[in-house]
PDB file of N, CA and C in Angstrom:
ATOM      1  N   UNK A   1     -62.588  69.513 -29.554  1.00  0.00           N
ATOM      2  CA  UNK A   1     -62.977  68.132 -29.557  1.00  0.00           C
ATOM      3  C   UNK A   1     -61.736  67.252 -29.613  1.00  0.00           C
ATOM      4  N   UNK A   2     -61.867  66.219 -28.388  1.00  0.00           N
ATOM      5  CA  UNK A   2     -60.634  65.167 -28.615  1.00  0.00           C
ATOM      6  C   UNK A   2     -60.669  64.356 -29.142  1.00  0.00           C
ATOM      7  N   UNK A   3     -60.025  64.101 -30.751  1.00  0.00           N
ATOM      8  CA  UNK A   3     -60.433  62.517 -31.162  1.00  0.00           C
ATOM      9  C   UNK A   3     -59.067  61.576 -30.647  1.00  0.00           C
ATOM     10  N   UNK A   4     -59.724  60.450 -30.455  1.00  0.00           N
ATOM     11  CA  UNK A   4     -58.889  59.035 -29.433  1.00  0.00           C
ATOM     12  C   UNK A   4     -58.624  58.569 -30.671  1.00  0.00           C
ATOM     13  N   UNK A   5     -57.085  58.492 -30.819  1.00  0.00           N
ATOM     14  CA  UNK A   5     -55.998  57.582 -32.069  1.00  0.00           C
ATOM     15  C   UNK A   5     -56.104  56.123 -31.202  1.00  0.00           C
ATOM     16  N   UNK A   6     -56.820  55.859 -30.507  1.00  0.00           N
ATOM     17  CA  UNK A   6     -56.583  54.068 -30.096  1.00  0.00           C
ATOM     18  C   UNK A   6     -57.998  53.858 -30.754  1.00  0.00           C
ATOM     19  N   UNK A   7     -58.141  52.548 -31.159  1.00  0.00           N
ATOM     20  CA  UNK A   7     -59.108  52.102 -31.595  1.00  0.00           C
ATOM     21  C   UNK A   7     -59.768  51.629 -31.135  1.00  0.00           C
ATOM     22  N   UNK A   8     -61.268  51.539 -30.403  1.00  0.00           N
ATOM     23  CA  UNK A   8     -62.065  50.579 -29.676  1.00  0.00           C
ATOM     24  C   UNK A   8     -62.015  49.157 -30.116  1.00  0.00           C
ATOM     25  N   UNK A   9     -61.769  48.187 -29.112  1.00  0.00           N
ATOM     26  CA  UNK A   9     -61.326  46.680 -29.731  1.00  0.00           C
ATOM     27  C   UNK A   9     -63.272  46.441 -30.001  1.00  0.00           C
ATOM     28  N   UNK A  10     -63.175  45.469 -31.224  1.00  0.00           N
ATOM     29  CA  UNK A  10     -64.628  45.540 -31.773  1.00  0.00           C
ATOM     30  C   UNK A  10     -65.602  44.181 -30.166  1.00  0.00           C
ATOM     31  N   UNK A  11     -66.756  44.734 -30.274  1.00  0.00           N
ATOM     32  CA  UNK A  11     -67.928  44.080 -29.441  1.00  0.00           C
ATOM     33  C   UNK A  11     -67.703  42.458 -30.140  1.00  0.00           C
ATOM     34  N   UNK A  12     -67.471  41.449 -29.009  1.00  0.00           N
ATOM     35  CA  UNK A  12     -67.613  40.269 -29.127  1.00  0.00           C
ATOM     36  C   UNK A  12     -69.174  39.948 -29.359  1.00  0.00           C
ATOM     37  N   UNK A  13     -69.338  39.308 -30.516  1.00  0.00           N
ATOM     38  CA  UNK A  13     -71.000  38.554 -30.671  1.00  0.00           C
ATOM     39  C   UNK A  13     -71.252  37.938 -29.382  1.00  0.00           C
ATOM     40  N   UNK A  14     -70.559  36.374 -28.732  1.00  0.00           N
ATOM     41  CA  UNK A  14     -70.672  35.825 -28.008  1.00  0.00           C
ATOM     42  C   UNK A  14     -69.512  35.884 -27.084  1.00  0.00           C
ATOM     43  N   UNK A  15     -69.757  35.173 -26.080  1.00  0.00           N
ATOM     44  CA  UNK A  15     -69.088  34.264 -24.588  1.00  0.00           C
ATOM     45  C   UNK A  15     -68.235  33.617 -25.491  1.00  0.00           C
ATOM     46  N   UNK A  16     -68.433  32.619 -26.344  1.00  0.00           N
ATOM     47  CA  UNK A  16     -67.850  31.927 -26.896  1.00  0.00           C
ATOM     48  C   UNK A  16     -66.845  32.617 -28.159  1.00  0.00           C
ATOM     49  N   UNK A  17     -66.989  33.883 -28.734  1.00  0.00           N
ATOM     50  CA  UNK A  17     -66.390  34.913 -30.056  1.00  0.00           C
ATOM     51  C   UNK A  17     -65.145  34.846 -28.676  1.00  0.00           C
ATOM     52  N   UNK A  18     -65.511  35.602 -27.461  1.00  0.00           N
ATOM     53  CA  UNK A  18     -64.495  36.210 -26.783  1.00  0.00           C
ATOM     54  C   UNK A  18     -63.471  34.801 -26.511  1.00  0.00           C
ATOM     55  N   UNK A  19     -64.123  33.748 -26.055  1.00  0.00           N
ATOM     56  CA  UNK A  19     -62.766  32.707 -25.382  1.00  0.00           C
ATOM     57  C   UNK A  19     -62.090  32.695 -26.970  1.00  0.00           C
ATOM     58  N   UNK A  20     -62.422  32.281 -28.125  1.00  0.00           N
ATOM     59  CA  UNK A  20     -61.736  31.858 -28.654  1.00  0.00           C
ATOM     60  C   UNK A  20     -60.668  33.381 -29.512  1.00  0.00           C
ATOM     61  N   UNK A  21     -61.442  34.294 -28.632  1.00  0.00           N
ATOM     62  CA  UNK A  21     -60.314  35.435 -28.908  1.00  0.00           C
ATOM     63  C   UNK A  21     -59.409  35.878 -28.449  1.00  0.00           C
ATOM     64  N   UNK A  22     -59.165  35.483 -26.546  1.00  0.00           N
ATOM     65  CA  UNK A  22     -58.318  35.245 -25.516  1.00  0.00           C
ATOM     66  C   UNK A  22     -57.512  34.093 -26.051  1.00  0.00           C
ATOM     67  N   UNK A  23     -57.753  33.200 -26.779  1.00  0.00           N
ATOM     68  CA  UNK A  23     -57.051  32.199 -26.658  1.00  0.00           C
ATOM     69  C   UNK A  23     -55.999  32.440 -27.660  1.00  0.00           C
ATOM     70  N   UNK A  24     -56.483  33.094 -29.176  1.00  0.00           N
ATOM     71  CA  UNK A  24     -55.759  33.425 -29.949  1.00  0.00           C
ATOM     72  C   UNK A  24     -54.303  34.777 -29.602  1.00  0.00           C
ATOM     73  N   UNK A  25     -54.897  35.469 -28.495  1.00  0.00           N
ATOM     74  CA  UNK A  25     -54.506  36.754 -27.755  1.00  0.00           C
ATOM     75  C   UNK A  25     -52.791  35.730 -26.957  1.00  0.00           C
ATOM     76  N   UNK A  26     -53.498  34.323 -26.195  1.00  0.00           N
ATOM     77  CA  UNK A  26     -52.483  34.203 -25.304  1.00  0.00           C
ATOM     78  C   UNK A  26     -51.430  33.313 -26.439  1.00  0.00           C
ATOM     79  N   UNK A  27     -52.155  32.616 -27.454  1.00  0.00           N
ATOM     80  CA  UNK A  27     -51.103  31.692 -28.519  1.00  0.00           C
ATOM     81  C   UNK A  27     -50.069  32.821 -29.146  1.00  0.00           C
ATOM     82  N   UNK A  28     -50.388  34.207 -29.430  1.00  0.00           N
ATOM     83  CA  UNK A  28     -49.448  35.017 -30.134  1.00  0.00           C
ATOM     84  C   UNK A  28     -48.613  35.705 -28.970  1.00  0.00           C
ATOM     85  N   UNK A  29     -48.892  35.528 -28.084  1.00  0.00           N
ATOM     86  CA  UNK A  29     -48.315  35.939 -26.580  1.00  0.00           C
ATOM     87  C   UNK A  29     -47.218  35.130 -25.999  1.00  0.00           C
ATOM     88  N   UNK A  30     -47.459  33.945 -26.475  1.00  0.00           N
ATOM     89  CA  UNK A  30     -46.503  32.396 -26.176  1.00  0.00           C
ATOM     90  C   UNK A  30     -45.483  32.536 -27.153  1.00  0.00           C
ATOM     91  N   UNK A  31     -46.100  32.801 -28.802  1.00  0.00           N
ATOM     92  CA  UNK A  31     -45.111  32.882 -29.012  1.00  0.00           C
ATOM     93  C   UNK A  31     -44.271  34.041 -29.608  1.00  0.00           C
ATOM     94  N   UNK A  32     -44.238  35.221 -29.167  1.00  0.00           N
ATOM     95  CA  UNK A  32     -43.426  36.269 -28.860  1.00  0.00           C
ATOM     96  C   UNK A  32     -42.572  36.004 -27.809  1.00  0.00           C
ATOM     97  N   UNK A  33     -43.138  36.103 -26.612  1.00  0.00           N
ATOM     98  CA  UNK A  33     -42.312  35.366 -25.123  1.00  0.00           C
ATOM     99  C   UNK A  33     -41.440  34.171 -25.836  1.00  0.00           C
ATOM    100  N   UNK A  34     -41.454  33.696 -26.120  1.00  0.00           N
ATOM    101  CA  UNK A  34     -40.741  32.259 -26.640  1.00  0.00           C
ATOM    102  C   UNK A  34     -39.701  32.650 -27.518  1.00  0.00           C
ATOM    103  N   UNK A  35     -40.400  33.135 -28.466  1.00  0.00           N
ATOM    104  CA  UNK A  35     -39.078  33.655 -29.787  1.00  0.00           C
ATOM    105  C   UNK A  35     -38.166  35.285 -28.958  1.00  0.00           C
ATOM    106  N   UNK A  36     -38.638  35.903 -27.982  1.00  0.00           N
ATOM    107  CA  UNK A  36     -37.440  36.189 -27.112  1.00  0.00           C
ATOM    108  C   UNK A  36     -36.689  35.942 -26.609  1.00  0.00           C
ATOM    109  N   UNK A  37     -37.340  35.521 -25.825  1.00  0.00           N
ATOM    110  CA  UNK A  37     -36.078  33.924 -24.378  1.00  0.00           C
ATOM    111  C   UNK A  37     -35.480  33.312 -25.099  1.00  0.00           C
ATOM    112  N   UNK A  38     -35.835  32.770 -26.670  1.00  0.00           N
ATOM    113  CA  UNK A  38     -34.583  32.127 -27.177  1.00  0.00           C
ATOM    114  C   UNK A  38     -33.722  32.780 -27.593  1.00  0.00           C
ATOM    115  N   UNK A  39     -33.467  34.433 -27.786  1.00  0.00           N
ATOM    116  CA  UNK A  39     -32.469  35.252 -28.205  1.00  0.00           C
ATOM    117  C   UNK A  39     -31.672  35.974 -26.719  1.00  0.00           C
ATOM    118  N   UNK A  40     -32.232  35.381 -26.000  1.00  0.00           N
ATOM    119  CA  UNK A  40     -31.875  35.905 -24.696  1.00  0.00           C
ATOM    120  C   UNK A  40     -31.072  34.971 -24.226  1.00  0.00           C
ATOM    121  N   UNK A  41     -30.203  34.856 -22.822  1.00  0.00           N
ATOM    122  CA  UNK A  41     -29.348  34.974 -21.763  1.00  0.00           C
ATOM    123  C   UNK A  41     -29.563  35.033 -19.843  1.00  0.00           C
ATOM    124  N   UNK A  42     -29.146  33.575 -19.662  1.00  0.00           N
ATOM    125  CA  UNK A  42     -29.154  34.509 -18.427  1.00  0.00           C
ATOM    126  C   UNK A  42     -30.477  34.494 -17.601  1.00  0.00           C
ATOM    127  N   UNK A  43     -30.759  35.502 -16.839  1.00  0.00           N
ATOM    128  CA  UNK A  43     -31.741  35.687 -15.649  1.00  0.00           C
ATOM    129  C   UNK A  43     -33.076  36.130 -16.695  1.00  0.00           C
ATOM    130  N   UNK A  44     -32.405  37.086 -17.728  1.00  0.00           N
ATOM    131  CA  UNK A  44     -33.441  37.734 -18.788  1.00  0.00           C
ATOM    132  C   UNK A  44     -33.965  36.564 -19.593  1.00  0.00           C
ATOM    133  N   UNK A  45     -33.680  35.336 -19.876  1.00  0.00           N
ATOM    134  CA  UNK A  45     -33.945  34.391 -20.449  1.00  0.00           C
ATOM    135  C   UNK A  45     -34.932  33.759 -19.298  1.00  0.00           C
ATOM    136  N   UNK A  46     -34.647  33.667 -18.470  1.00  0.00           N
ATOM    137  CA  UNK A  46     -35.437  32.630 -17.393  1.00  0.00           C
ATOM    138  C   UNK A  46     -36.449  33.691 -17.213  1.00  0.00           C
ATOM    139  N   UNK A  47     -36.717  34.945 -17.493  1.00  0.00           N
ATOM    140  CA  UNK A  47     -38.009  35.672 -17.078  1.00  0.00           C
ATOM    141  C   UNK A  47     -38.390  35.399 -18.245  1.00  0.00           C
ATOM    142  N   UNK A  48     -37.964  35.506 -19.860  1.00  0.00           N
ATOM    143  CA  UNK A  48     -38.782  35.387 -21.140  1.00  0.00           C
ATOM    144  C   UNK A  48     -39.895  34.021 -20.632  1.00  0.00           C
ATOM    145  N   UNK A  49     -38.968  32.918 -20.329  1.00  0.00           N
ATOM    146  CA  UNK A  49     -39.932  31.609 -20.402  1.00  0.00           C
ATOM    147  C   UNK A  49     -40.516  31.465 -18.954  1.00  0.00           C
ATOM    148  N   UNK A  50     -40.253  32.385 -17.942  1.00  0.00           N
ATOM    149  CA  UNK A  50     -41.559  32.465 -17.015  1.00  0.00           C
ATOM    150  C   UNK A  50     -42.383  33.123 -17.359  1.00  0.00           C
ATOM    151  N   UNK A  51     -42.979  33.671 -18.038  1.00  0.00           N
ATOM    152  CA  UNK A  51     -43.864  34.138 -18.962  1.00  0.00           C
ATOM    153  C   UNK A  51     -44.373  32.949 -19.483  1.00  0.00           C
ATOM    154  N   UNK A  52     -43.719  32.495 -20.499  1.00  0.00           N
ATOM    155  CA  UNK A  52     -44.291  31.343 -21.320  1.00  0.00           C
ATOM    156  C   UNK A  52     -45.071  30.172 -20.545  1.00  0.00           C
ATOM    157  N   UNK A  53     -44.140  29.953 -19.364  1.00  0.00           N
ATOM    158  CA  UNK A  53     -45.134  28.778 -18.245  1.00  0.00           C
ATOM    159  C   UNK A  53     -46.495  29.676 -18.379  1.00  0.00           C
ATOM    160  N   UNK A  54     -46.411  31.244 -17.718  1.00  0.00           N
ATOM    161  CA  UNK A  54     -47.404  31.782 -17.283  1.00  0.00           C
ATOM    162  C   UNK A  54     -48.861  31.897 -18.366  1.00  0.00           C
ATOM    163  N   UNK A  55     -48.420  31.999 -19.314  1.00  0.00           N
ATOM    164  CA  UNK A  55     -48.855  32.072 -20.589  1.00  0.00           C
ATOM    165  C   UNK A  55     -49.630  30.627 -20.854  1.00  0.00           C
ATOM    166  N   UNK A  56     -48.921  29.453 -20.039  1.00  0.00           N
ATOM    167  CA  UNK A  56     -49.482  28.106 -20.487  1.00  0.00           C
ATOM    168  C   UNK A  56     -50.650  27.988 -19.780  1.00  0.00           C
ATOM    169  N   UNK A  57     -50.183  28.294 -18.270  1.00  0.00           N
ATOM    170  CA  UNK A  57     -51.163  28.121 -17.291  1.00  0.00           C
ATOM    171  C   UNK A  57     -52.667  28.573 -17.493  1.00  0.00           C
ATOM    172  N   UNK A  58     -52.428  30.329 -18.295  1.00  0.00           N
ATOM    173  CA  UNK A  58     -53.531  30.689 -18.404  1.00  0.00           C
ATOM    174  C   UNK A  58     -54.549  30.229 -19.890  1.00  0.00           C
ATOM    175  N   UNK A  59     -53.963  29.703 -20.628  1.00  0.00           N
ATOM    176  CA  UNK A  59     -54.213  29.011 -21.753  1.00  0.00           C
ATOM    177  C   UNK A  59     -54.775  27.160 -20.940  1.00  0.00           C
ATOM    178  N   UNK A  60     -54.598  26.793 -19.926  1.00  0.00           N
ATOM    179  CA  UNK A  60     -54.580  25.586 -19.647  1.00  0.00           C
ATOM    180  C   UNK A  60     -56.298  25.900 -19.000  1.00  0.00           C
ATOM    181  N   UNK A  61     -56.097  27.042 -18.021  1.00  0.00           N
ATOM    182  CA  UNK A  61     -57.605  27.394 -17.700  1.00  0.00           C
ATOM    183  C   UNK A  61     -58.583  27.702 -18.743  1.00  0.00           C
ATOM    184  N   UNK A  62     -58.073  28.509 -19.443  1.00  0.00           N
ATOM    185  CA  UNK A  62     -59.347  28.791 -20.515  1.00  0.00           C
ATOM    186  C   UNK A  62     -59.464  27.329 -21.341  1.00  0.00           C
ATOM    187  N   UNK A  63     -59.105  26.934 -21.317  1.00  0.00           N
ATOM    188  CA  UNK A  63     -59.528  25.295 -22.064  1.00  0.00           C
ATOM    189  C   UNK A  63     -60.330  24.208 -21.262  1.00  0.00           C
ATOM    190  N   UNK A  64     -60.155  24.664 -19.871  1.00  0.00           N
ATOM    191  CA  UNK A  64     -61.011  24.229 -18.725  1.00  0.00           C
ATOM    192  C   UNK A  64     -62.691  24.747 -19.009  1.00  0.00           C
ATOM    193  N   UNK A  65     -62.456  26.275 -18.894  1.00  0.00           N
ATOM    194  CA  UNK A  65     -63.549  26.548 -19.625  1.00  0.00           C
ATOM    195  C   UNK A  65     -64.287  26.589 -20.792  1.00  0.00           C
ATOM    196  N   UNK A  66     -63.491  26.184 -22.053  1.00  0.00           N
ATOM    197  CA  UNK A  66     -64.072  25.928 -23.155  1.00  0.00           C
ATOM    198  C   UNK A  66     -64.885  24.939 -23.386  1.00  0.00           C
ATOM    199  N   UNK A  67     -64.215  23.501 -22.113  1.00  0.00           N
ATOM    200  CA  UNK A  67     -64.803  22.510 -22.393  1.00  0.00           C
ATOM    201  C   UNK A  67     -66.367  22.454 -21.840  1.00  0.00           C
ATOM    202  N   UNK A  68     -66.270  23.128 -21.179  1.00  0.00           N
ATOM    203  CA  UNK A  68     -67.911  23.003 -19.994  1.00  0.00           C
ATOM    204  C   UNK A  68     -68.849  23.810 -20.834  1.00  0.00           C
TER     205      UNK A  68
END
């Protein structure tokens, strides 16, 4: 028998449990990416905070959808 060491991420109640769990997912995502690129340099710096745009963008949509 194989037991799986990853943990099943737990069943969202709602539509609404999940956005505001993506959203929390992309805010700790922003700022990891962020508190890198600022220890970074260079080309490796300009990819940390293309991330962070990327990170905004998709945080800018889900707020599109939160509102509706």
């Amino acid at each position: 028998m194989m037991i799986n060491s990853t943990p099943s991420p737990p069943l969202p109640n709602s539509l609404e449990d999940s956005l505001i769990q993506v959203s929390e997912i992309l805010r700790c995502a922003s700022a990891t990416a962020s508190e890198t690129g600022d220890n970074l340099e260079g080309l490796k710096r300009d990819l940390a905070f293309s991330v962070v745009h990327l990170i905004n963008m998709a945080k800018a949509e889900l707020e599109c959808v939160q509102s509706h």
